[in-house]
Protein backbone atom coordinates (compact mmCIF):
# COMPACT_ATOMS: atom_id res chain seq x y z
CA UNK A 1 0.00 0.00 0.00
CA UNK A 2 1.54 3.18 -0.97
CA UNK A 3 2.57 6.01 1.67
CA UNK A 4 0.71 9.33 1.56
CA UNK A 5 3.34 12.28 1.73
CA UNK A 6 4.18 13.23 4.88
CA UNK A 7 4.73 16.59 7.09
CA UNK A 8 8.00 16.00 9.66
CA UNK A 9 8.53 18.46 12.87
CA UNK A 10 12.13 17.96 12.52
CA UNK A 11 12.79 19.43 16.30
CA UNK A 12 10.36 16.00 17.29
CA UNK A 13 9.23 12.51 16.06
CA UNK A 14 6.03 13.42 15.17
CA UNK A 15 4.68 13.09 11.87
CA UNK A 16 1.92 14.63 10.55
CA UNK A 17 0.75 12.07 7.68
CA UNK A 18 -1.32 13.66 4.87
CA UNK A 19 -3.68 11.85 1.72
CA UNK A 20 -3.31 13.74 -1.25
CA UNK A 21 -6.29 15.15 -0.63
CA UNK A 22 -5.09 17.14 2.59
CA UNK A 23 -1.93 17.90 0.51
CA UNK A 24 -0.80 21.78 -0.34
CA UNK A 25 -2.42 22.47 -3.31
CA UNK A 26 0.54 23.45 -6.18
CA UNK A 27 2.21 27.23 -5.86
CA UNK A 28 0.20 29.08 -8.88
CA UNK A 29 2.66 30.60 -11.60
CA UNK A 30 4.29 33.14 -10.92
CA UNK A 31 3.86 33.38 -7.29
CA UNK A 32 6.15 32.44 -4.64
CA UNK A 33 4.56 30.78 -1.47
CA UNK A 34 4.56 33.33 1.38
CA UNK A 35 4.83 32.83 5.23
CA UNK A 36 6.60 33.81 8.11
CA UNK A 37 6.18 36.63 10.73
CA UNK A 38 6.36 40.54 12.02
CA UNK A 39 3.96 42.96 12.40
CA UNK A 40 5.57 44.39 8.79
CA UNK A 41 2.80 45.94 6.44
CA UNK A 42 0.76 47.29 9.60
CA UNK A 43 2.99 48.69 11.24
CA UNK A 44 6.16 48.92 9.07
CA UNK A 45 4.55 50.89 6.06
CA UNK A 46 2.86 53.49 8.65
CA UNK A 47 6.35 55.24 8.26
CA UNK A 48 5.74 56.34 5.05
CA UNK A 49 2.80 57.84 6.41
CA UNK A 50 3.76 59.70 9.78
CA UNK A 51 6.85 61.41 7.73
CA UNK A 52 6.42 61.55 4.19
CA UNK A 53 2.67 63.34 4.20
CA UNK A 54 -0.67 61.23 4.60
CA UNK A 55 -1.90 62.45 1.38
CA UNK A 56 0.96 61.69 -0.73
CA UNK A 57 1.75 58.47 1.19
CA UNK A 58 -1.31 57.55 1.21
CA UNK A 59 -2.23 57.45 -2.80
CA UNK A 60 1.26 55.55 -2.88
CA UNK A 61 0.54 52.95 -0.30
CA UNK A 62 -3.00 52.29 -2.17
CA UNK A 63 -0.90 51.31 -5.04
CA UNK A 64 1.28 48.81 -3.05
CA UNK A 65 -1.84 47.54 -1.57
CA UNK A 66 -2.98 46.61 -4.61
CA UNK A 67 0.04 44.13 -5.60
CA UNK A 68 -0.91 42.22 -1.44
CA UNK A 69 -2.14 39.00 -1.98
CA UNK A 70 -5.41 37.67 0.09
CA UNK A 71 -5.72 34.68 1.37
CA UNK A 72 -9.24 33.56 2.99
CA UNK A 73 -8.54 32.95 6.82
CA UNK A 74 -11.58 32.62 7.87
CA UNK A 75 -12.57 30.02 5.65
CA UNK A 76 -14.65 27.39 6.92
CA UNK A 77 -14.60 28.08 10.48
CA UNK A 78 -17.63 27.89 12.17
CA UNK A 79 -19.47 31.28 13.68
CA UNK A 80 -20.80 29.49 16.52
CA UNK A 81 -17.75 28.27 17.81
CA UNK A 82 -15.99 31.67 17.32
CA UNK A 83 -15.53 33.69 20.68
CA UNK A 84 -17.69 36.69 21.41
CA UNK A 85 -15.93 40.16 20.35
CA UNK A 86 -15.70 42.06 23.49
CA UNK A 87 -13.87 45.11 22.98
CA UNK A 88 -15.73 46.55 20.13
CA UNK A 89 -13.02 49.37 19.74
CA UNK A 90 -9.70 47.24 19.82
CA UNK A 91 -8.71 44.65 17.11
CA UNK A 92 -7.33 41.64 17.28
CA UNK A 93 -4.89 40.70 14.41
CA UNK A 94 -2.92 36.95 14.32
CA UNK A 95 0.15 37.13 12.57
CA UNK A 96 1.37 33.74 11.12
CA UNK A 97 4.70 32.82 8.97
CA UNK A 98 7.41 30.01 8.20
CA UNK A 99 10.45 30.35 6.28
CA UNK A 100 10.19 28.12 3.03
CA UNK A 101 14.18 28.43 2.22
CA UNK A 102 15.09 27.70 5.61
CA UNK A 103 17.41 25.14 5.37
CA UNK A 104 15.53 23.11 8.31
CA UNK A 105 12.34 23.54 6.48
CA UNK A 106 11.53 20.53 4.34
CA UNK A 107 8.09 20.13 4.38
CA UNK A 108 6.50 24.02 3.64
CA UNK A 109 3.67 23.25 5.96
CA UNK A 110 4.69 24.14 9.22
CA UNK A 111 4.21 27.68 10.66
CA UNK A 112 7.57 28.73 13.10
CA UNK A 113 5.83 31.96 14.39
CA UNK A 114 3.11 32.62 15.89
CA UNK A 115 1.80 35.79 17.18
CA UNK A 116 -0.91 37.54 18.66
CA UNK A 117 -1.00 41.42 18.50
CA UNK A 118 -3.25 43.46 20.24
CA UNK A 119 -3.92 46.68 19.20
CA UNK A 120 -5.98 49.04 21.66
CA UNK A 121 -8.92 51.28 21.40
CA UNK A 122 -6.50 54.61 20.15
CA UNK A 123 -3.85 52.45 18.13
CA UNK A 124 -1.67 54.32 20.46
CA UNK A 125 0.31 51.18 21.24
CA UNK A 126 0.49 47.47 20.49
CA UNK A 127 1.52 44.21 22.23
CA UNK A 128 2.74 41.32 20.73
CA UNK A 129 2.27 38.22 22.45
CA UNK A 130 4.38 35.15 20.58
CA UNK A 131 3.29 31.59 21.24
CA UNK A 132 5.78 28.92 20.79
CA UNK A 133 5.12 26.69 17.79
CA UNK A 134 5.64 23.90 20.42
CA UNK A 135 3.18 24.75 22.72
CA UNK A 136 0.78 22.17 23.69
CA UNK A 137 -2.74 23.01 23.00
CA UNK A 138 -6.38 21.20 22.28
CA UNK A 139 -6.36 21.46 18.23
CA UNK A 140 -10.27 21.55 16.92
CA UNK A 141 -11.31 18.58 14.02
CA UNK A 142 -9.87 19.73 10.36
CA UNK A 143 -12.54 20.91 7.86
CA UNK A 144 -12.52 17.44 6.35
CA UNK A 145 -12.84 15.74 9.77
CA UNK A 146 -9.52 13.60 9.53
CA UNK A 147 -7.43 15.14 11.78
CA UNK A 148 -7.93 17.33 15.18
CA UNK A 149 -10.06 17.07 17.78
CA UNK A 150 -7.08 16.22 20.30
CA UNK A 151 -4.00 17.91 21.71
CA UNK A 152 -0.79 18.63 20.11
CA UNK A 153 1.74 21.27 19.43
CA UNK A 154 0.17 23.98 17.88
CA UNK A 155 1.75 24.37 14.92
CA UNK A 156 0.23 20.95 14.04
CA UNK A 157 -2.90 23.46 13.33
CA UNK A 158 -1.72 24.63 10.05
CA UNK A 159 -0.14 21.50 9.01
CA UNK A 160 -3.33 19.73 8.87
CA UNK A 161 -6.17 22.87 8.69
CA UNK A 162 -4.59 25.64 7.25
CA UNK A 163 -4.57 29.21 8.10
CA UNK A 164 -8.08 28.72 9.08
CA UNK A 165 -7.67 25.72 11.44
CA UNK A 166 -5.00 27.84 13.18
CA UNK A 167 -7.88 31.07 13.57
CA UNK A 168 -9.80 27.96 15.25
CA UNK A 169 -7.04 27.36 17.51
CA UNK A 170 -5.54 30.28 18.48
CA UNK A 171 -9.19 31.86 19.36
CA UNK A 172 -10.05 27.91 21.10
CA UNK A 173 -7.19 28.36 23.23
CA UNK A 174 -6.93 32.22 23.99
CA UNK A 175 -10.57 33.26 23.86
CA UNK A 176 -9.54 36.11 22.08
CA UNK A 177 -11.70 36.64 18.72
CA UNK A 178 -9.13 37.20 16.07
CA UNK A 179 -10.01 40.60 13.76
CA UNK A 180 -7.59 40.14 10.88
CA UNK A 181 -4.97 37.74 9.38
CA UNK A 182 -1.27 38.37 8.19
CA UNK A 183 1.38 35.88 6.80
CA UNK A 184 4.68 36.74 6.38
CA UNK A 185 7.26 34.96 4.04
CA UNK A 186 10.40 35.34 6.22
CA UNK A 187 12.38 34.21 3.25
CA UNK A 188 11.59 37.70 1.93
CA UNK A 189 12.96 39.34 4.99
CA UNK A 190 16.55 39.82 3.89
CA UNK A 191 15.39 41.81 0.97
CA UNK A 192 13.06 44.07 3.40
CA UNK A 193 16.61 44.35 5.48
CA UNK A 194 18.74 45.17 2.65
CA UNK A 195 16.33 47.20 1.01
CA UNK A 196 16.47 49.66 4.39
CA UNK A 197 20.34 49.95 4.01
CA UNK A 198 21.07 47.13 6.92
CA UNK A 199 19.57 47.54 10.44
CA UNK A 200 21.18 47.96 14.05
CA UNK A 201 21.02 45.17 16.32
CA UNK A 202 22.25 44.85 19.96
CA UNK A 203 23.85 41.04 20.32
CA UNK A 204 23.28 40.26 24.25
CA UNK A 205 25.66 37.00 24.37
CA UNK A 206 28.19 36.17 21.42
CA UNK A 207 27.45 33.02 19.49
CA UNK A 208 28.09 30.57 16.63
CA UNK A 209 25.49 29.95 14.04
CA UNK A 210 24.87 26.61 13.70
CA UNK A 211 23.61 26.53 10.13
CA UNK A 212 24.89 29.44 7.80
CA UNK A 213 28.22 28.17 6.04
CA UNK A 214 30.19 31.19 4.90
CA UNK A 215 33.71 31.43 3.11
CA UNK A 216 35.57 31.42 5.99
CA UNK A 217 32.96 28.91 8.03
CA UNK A 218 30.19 29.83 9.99
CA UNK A 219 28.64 33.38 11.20
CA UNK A 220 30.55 34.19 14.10
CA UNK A 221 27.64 36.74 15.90
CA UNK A 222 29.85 38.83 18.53
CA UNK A 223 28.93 40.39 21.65
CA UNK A 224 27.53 44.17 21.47
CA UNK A 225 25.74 46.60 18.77
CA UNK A 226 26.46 45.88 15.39
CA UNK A 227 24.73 46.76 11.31
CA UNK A 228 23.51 44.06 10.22
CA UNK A 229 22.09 43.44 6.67
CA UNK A 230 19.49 41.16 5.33
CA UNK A 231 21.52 37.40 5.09
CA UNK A 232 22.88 38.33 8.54
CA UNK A 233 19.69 39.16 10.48
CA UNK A 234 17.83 36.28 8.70
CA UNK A 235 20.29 34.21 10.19
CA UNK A 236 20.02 36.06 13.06
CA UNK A 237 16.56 35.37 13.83
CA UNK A 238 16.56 32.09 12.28
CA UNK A 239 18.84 30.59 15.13
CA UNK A 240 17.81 28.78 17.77
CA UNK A 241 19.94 25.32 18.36
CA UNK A 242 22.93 27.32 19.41
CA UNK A 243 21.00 28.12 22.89
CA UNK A 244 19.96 26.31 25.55
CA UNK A 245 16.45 27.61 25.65
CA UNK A 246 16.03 27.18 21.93
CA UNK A 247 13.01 28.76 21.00
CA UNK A 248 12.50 30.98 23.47
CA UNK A 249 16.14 32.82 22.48
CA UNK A 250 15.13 33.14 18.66
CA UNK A 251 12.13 34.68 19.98
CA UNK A 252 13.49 37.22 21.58
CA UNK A 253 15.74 37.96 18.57
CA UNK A 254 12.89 38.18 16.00
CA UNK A 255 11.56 40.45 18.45
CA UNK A 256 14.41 42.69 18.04
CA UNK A 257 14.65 42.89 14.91
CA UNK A 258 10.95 43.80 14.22
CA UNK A 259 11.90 46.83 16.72
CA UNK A 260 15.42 47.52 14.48
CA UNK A 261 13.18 47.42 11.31
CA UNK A 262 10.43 49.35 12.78
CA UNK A 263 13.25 52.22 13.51
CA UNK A 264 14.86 51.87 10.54
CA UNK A 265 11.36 52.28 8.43
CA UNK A 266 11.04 55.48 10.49
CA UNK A 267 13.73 56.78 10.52
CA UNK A 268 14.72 60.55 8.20
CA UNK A 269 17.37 58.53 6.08
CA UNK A 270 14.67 55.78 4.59
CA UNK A 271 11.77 58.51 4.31
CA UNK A 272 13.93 61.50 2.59
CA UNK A 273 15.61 58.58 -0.13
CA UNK A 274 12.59 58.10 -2.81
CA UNK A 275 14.49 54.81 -3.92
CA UNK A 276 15.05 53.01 -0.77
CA UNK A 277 11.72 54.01 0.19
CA UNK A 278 10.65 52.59 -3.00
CA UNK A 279 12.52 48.93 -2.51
CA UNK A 280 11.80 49.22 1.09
CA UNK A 281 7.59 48.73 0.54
CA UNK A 282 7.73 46.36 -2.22
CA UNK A 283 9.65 43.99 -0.96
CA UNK A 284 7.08 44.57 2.41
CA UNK A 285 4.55 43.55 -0.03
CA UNK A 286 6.03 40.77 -1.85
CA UNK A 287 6.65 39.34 1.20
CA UNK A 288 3.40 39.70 2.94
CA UNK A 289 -0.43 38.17 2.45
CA UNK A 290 -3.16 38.91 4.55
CA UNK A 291 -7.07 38.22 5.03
CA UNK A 292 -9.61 39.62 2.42
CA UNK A 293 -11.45 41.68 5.19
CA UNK A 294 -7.39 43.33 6.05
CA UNK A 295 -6.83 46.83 4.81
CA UNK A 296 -3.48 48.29 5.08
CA UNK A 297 -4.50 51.65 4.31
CA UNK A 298 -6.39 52.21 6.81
CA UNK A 299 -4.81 50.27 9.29
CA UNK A 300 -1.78 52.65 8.54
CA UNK A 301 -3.37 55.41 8.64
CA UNK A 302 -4.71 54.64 12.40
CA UNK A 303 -1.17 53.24 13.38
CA UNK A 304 1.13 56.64 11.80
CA UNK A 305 2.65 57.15 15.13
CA UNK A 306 3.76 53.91 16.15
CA UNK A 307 7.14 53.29 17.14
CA UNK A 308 9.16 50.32 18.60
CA UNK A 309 8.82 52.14 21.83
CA UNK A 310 5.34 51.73 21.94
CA UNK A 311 5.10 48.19 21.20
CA UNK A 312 5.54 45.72 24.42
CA UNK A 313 6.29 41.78 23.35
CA UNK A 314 5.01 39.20 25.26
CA UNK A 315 5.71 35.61 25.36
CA UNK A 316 2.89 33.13 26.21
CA UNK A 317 2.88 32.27 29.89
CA UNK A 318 4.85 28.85 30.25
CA UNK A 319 6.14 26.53 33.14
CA UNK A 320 8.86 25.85 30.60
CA UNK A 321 9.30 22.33 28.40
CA UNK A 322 8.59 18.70 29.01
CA UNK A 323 7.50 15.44 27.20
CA UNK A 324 3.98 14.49 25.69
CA UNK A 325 4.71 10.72 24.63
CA UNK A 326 7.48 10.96 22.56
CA UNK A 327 7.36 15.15 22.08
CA UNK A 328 9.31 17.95 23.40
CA UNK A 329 6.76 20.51 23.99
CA UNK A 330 6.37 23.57 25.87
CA UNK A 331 3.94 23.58 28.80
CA UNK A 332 1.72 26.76 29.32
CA UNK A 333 1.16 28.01 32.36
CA UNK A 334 -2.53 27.98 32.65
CA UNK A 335 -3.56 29.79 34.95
CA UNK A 336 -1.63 33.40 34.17
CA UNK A 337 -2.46 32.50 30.42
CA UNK A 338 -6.09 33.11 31.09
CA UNK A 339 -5.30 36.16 32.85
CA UNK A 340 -3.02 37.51 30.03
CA UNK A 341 -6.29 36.73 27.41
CA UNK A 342 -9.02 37.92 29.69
CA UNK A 343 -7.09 40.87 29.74
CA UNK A 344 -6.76 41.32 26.19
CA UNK A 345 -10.49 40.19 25.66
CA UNK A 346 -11.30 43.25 27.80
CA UNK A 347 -8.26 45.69 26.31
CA UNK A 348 -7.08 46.06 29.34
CA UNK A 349 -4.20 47.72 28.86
CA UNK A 350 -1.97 47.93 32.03
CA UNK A 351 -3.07 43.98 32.98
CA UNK A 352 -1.37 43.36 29.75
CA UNK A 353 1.78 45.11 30.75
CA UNK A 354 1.66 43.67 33.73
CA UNK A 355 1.71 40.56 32.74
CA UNK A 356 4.56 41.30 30.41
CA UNK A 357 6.86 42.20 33.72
């Protein structure tokens, strides 16, 4: 009997096993498959925006919007089991991505990044709560009924459901009713890095990467504040087996960077240079899809005076890793969890912080 194709989490023994029917469907022509992660188009164009004059930026960024490609998120999922929206003024936006060239990457279906950003009633700030892809969550039944209905990590979600069997999740498990959908294609990232001239980046504890083969070997990352362009902070925030928390460490890093790019996007040098500006918001958009419902117009227009120091990152509450059978997974802490999301549900600002400290 012949084997159906099969999805491997290379950082566990699981196998996800797929029937051509629950298969990717083929890339179209011409389009390169997107995913991976950062608050980019909402809050990375808003630069163009807040410096370069809303009118004028604004008949621009409708013509980048145009050239975003759509995915339906919300396909499929049921309305009744959707969580009541609460906060009628704050939105809820899920931001979703993997990185197809990563070298660890085999399969295409996994998502690496999850994250859930909150933006208040104001759009005066935003906080960005990442849940490890490992985290071990109740995963609803698949459209088609074949897989689901139990727990595993949650990246399983898009592996067997899809964008929309993640929405299912993440609201299942958070309680949060999700607003909007973005995926990023962190492949595309070191052309949004280059395209802003390199960014600054403040390296907490030296390392060795332990998969980017250069020349002279492999990326030595030193101690202290250095430029880095777009190979170097991919593999930057790509890195994760060189630490002893794993995960948790290349979280942080992503995080940083989003803040570096954020700056960088902001900053007098990329808004006064027409052609950097230029390559800076195409290769945003090449690299980014989002919901049908999603516009970045508007959402830039709300979001013109963010800046990295209004945006507070969160990590999902956890009592740190452990086994499920033969998994590694990472344990949630369950009771400060539903705190963090009741908060959220509510826009309740300062419990948010809070539980960021």
């Amino acid at each position: 009997m012949p084997r159906h194709p099969q999805v491997v989490d290379h950082d566990s023994t699981h196998i996800f096993e797929m029937t051509p029917e629950d298969a990717p469907s083929p890339k179209k022509p011409g389009k390169r498959r997107r995913t991976r992660r950062v608050l980019l188009i909402c809050l990375l164009v808003v630069a163009l925006l807040s410096g370069g004059g809303l009118l004028a930026g604004g008949l621009y960024l409708r013509s980048v919007e145009g050239s975003i490609e759509r995915v339906d998120a919300f396909e499929g999922v049921p309305e009744a089991s959707r969580p009541e929206k609460v906060a009628s003024d704050a939105k809820n936006m899920l931001i979703l991505g993997s990185d197809t060239r990563d070298p660890e990457n085999t399969s295409g279906s996994r998502t690496d990044t999850i994250i859930l950003a909150h933006l208040p009633k104001g759009r005066e700030s935003a906080q960005l709560i990442s849940i490890p892809r490992d985290t071990w969550v109740y995963i609803p039944k698949s459209s088609n009924g074949r897989y689901g209905d139990r727990e595993a990590k949650i990246n399983a979600a898009f592996a067997w459901g899809g964008i929309p069997l993640m929405v299912q999740t993440v609201e299942k498990y958070t309680g949060v009713r999700i607003d909007n959908v973005a995926i990023v294609d962190f492949s595309g990232f070191q052309q949004i890095v280059d395209a802003l001239g390199g960014v600054e980046i403040t390296v907490e504890k030296g390392f060795t990467s332990t998969h980017s083969l250069l020349p002279g070997g492999r990326r030595e990352f030193p101690k202290g504040k250095q430029t880095m362009d777009g190979a170097m902070a991919l593999d930057y925030a790509r890195e994760r087996y060189a630490f002893a928390d794993g995960d948790f460490t290349r979280i942080k890093h992503q995080q940083q960077v989003i803040k570096a790019i954020l700056d960088k996007a902001a900053s007098g040098g990329t808004l006064a240079n027409p052609g950097r500006l230029n390559s800076f918001l195409r290769a945003t958009a090449d690299a980014v899809s989002v919901d049908e419902t999603f516009s970045i117009f508007d959402s830039a227009t709300e979001l013109r005076h963010m800046r990295s120091g209004n945006l507070t990152f969160i990590t999902n509450p956890t009592t740190g890793t452990g086994r499920k059978g033969s998994e590694s997974v990472v344990l949630d802490d369950p009771e400060q969890a539903k705190a963090l999301y009741d908060a959220v549900r509510r826009d309740a600002v300062p419990e948010i912080l809070a539980a960021a400290k």
